[in-house]
C-alpha atoms as a PDB file:
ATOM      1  CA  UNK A   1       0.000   0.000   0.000  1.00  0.00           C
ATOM      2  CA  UNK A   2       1.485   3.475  -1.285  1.00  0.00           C
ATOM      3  CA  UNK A   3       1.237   6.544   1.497  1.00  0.00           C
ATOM      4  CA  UNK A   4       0.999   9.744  -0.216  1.00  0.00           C
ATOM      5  CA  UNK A   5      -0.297  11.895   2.804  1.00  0.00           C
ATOM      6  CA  UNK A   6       1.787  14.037   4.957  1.00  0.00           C
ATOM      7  CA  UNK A   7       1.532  16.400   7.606  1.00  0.00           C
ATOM      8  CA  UNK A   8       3.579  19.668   7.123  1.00  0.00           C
ATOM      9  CA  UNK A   9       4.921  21.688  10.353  1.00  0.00           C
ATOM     10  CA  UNK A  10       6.205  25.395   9.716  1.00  0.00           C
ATOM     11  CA  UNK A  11       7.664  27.247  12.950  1.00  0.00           C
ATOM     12  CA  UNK A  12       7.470  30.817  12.549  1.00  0.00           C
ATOM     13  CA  UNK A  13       8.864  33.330  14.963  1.00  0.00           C
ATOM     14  CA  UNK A  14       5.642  35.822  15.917  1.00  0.00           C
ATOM     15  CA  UNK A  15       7.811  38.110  18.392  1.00  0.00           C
ATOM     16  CA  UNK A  16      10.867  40.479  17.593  1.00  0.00           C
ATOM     17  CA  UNK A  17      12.433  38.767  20.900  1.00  0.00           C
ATOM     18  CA  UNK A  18      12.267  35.388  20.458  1.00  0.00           C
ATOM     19  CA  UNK A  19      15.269  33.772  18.738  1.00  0.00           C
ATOM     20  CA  UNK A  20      16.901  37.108  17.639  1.00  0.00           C
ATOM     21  CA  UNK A  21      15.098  37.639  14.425  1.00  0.00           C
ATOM     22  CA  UNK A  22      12.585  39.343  13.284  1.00  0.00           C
ATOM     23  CA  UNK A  23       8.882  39.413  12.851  1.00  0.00           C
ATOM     24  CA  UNK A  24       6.983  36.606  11.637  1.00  0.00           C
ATOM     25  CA  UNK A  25      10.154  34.787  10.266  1.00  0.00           C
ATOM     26  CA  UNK A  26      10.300  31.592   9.061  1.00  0.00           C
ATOM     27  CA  UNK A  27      12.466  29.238  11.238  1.00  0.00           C
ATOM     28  CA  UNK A  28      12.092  25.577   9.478  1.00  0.00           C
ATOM     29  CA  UNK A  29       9.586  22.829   9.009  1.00  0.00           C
ATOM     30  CA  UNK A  30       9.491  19.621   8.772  1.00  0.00           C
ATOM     31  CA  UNK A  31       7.639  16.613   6.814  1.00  0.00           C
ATOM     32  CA  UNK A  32       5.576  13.658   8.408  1.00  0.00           C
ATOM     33  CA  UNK A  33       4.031  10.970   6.546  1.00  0.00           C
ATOM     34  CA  UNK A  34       0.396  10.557   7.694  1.00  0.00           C
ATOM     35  CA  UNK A  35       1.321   6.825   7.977  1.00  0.00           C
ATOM     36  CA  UNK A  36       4.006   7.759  11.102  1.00  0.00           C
ATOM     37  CA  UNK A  37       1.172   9.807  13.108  1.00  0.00           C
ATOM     38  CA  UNK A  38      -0.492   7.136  15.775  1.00  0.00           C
ATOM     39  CA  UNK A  39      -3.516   7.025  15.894  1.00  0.00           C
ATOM     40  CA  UNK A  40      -6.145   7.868  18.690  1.00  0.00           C
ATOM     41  CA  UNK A  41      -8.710   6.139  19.923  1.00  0.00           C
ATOM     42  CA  UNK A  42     -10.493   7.924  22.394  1.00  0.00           C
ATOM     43  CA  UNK A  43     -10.209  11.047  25.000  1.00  0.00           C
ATOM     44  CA  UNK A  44      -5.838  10.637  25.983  1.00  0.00           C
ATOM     45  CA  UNK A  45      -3.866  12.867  28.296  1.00  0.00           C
ATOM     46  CA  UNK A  46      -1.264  14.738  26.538  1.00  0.00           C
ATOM     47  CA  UNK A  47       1.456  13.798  29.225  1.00  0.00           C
ATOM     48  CA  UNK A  48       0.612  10.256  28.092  1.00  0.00           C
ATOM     49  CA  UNK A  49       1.487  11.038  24.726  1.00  0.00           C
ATOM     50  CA  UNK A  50       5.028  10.036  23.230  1.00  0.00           C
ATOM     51  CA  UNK A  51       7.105  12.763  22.113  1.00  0.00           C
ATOM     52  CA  UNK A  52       8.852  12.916  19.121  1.00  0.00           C
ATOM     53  CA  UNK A  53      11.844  15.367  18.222  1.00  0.00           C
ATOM     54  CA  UNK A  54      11.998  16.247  14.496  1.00  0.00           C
ATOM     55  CA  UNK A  55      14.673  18.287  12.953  1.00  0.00           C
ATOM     56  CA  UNK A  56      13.639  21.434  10.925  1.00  0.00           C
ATOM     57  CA  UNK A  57      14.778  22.104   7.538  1.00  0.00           C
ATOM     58  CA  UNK A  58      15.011  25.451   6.135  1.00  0.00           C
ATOM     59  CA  UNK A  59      15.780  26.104   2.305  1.00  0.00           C
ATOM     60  CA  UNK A  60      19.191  27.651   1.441  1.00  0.00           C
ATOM     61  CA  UNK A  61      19.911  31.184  -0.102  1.00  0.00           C
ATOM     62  CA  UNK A  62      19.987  29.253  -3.395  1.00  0.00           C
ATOM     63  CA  UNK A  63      16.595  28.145  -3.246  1.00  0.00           C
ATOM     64  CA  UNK A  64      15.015  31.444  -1.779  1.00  0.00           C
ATOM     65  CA  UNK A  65      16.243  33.333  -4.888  1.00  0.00           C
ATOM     66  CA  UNK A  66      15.366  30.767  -6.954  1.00  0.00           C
ATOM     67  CA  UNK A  67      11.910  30.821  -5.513  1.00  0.00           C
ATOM     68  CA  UNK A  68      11.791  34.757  -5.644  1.00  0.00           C
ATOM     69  CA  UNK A  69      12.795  34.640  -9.438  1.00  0.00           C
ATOM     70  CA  UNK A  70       9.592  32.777 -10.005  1.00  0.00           C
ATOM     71  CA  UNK A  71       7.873  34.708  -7.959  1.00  0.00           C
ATOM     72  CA  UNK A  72       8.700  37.924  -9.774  1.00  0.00           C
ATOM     73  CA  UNK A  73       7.063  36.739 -12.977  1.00  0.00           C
ATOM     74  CA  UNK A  74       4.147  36.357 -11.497  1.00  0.00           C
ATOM     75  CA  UNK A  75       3.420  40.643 -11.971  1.00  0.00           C
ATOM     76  CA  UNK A  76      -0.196  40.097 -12.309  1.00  0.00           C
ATOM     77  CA  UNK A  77      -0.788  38.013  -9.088  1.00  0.00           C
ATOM     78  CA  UNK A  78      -0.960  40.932  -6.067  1.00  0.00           C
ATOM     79  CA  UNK A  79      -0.817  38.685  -3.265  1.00  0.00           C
ATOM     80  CA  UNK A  80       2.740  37.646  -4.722  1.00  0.00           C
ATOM     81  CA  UNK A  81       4.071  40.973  -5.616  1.00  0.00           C
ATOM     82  CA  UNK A  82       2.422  42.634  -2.222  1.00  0.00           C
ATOM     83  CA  UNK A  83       4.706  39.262  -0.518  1.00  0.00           C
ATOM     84  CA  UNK A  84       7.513  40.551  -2.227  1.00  0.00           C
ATOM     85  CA  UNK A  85       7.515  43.687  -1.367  1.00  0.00           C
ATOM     86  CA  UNK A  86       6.772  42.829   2.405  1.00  0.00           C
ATOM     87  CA  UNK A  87       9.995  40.009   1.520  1.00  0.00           C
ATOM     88  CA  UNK A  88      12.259  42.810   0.728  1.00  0.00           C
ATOM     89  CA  UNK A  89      11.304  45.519   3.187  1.00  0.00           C
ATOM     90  CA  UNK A  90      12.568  42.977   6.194  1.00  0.00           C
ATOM     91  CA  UNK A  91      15.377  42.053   4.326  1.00  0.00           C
ATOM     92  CA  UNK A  92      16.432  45.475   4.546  1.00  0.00           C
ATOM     93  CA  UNK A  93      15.750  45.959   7.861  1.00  0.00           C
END
């Protein structure tokens, strides 16, 4: 039997404090086949759950500007270009 569900899981920083960046950056995700997730059958206490540690990934520089070359294309989409713009305004600082 093939799997071709996943669960994704982005970590963004919301506060200017936390982590040393900025606003609402992007700090990594991470991948998890549906298949891996147990299943629950029934009310469960969370402290009875078992934790898992995952490591984030986070694209490189490479793949951002590759990303934001396709982006720029799109000209007449203006949630991109308004993205973009927000994009390059934190860059700057």
């Amino acid at each position: 039997m093939k799997y071709s569900g996943y669960l994704r899981i982005a970590v963004y920083d919301q506060h200017h404090d936390y982590f040393g960046f900025g606003k609402d950056d992007f700090l990594g995700e991470v991948y998890v086949l549906l298949k891996d997730v147990p299943a629950s059958h029934g009310p469960k206490n969370i402290r009875d759950c078992q934790q898992s540690i995952l490591a984030l990934t986070k694209p490189t520089s490479e793949q951002i500007q590759g990303l934001n070359s396709l982006l720029n294309h799109r000209t007449w989409d203006k949630y991109v270009q308004r993205f973009l713009k927000n994009e390059a305004e934190k860059s700057r600082g």
